[in-house]
PDB file of N, CA and C in Angstrom:
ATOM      1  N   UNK A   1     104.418  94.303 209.105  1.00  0.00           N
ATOM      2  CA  UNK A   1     105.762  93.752 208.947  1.00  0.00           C
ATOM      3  C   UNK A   1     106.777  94.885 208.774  1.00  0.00           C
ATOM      4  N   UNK A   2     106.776  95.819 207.979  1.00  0.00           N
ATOM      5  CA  UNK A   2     107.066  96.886 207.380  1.00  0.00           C
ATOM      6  C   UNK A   2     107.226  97.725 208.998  1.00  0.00           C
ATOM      7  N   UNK A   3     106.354  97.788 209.586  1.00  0.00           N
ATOM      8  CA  UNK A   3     106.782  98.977 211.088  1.00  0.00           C
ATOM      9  C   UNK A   3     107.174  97.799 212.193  1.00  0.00           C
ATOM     10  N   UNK A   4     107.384  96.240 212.033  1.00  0.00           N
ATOM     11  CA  UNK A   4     107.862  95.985 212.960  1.00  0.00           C
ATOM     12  C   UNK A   4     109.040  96.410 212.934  1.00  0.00           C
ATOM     13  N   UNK A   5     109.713  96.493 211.228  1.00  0.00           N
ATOM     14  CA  UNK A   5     111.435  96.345 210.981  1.00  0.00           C
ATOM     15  C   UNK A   5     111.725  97.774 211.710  1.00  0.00           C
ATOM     16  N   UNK A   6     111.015  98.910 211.103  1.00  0.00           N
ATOM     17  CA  UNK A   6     110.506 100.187 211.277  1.00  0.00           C
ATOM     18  C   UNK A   6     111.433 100.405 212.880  1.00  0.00           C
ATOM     19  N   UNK A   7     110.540  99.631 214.160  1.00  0.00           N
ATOM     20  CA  UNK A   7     110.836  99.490 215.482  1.00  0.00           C
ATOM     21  C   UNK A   7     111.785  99.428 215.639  1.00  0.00           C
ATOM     22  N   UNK A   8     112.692  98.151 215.063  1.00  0.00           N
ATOM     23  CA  UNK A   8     114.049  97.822 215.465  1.00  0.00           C
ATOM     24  C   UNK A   8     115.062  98.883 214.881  1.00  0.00           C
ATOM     25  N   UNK A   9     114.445  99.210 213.672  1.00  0.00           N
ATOM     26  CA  UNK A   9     115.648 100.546 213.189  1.00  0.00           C
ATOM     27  C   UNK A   9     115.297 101.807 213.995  1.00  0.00           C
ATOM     28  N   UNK A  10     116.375 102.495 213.858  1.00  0.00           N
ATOM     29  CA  UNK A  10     116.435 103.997 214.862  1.00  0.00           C
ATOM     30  C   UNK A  10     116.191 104.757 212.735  1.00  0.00           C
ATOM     31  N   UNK A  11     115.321 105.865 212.763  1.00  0.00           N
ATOM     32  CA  UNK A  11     115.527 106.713 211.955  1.00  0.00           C
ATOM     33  C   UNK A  11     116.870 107.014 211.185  1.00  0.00           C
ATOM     34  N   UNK A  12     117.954 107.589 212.012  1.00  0.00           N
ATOM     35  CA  UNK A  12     119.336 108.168 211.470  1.00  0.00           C
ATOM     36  C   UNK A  12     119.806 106.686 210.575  1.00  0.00           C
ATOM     37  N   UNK A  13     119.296 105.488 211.245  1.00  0.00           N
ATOM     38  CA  UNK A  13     120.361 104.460 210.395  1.00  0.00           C
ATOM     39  C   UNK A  13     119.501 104.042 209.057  1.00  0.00           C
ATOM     40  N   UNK A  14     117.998 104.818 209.107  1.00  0.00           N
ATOM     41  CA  UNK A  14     117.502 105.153 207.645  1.00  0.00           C
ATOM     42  C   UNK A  14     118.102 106.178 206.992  1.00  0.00           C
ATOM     43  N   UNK A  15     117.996 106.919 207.562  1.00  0.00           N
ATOM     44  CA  UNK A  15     118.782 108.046 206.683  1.00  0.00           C
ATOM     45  C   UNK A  15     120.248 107.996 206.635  1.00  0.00           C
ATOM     46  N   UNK A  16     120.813 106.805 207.121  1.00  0.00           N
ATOM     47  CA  UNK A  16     122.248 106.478 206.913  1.00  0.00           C
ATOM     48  C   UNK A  16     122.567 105.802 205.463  1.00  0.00           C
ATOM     49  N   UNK A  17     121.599 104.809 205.675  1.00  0.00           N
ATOM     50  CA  UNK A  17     121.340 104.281 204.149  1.00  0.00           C
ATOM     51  C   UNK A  17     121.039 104.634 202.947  1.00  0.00           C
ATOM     52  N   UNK A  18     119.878 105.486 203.203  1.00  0.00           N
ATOM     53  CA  UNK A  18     119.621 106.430 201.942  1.00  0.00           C
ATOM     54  C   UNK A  18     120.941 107.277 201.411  1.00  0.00           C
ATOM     55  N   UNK A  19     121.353 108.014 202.366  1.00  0.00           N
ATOM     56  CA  UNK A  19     122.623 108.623 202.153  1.00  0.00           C
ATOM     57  C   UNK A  19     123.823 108.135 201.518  1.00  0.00           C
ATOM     58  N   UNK A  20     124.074 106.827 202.127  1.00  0.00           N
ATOM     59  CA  UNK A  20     125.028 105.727 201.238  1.00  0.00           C
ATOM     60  C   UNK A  20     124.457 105.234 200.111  1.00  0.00           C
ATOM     61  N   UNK A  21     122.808 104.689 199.832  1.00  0.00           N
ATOM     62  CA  UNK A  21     122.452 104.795 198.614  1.00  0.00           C
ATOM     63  C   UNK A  21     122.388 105.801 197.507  1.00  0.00           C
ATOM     64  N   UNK A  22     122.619 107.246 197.508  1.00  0.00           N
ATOM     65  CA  UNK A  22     122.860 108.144 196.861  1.00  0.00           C
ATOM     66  C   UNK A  22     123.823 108.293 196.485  1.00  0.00           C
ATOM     67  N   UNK A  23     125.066 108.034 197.519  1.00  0.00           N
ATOM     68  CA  UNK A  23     126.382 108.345 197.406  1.00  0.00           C
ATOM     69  C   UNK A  23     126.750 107.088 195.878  1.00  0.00           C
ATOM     70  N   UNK A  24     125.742 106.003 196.311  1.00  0.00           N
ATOM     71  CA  UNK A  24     126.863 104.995 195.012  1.00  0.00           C
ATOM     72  C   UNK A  24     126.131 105.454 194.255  1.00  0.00           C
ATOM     73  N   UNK A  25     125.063 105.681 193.892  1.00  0.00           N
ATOM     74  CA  UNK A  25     124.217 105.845 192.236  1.00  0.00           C
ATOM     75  C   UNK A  25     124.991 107.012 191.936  1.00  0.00           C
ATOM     76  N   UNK A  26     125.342 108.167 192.807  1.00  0.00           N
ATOM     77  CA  UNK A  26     125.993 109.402 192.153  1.00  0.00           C
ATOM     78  C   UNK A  26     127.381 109.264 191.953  1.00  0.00           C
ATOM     79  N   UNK A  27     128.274 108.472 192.335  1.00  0.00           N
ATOM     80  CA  UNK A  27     129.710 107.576 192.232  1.00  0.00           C
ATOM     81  C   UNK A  27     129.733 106.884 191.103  1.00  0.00           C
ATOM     82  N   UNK A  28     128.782 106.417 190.552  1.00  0.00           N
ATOM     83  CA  UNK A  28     128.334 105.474 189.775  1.00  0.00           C
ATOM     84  C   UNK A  28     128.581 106.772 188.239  1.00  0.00           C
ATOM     85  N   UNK A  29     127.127 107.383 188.393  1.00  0.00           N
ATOM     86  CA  UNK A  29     127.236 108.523 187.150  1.00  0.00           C
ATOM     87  C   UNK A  29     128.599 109.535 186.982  1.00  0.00           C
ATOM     88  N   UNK A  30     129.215 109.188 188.084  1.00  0.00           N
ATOM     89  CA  UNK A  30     129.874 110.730 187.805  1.00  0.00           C
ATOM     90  C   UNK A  30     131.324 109.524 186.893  1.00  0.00           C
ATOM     91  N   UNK A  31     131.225 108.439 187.380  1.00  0.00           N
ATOM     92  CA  UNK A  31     132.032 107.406 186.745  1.00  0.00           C
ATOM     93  C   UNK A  31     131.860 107.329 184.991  1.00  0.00           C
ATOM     94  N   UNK A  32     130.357 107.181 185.175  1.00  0.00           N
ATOM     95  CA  UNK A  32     129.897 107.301 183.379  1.00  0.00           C
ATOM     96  C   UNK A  32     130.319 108.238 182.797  1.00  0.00           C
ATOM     97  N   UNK A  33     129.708 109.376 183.452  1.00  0.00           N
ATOM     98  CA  UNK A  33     130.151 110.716 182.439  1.00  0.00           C
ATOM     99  C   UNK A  33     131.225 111.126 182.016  1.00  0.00           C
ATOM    100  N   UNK A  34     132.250 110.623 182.990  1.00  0.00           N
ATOM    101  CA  UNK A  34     133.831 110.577 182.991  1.00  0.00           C
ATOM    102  C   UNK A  34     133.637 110.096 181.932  1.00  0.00           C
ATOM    103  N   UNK A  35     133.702 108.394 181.738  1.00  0.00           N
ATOM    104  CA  UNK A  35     133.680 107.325 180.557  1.00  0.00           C
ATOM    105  C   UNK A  35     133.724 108.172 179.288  1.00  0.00           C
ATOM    106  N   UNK A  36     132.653 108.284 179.016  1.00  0.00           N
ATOM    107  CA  UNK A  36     131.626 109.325 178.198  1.00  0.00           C
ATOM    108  C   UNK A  36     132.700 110.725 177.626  1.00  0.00           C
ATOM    109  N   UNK A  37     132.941 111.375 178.437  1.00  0.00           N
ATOM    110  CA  UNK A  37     133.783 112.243 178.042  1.00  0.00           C
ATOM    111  C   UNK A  37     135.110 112.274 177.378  1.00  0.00           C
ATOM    112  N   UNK A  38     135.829 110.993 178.470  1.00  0.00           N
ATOM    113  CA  UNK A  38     136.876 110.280 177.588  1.00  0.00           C
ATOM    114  C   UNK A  38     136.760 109.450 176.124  1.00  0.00           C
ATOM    115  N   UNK A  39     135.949 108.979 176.193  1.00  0.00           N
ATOM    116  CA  UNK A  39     135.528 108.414 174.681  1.00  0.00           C
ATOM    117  C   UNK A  39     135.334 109.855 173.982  1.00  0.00           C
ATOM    118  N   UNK A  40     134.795 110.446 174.221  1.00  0.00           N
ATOM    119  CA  UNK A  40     134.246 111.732 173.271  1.00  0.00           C
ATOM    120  C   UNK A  40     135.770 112.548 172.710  1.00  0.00           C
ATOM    121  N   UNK A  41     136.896 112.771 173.707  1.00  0.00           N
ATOM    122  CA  UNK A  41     138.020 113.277 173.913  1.00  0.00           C
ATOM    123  C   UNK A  41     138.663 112.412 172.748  1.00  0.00           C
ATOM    124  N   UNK A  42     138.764 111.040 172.717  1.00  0.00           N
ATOM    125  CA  UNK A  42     139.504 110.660 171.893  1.00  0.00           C
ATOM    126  C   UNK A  42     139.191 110.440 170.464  1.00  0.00           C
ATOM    127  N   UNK A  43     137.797 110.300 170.562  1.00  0.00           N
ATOM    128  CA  UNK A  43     136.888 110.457 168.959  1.00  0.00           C
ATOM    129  C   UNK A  43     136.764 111.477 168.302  1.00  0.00           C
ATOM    130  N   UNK A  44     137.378 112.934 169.523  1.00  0.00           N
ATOM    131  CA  UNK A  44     138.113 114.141 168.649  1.00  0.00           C
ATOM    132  C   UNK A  44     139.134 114.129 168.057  1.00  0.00           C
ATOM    133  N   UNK A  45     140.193 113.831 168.910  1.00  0.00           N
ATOM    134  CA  UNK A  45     141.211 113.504 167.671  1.00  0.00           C
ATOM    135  C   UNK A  45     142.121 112.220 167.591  1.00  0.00           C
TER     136      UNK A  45
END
């Protein structure tokens, strides 16, 4: 089942996805740490 889907996809539009899946999880953290920092910023003074 798994290599029929395999067939119909071309490679690059796997690695298109992966690529866009990285992009949000790391969009995502760099969002937190922001968060994170700003809270920290204001719990200084």
């Amino acid at each position: 089942m798994i290599q029929a889907f395999r067939r119909h996809r071309p490679w690059c539009e796997d690695w298109a996805a992966i690529a866009l899946a990285l992009g949000y999880v790391g969009g995502f953290l760099a969002a937190m740490e922001l968060a994170l920092a700003r809270l920290l910023f204001l719990a200084a003074f």
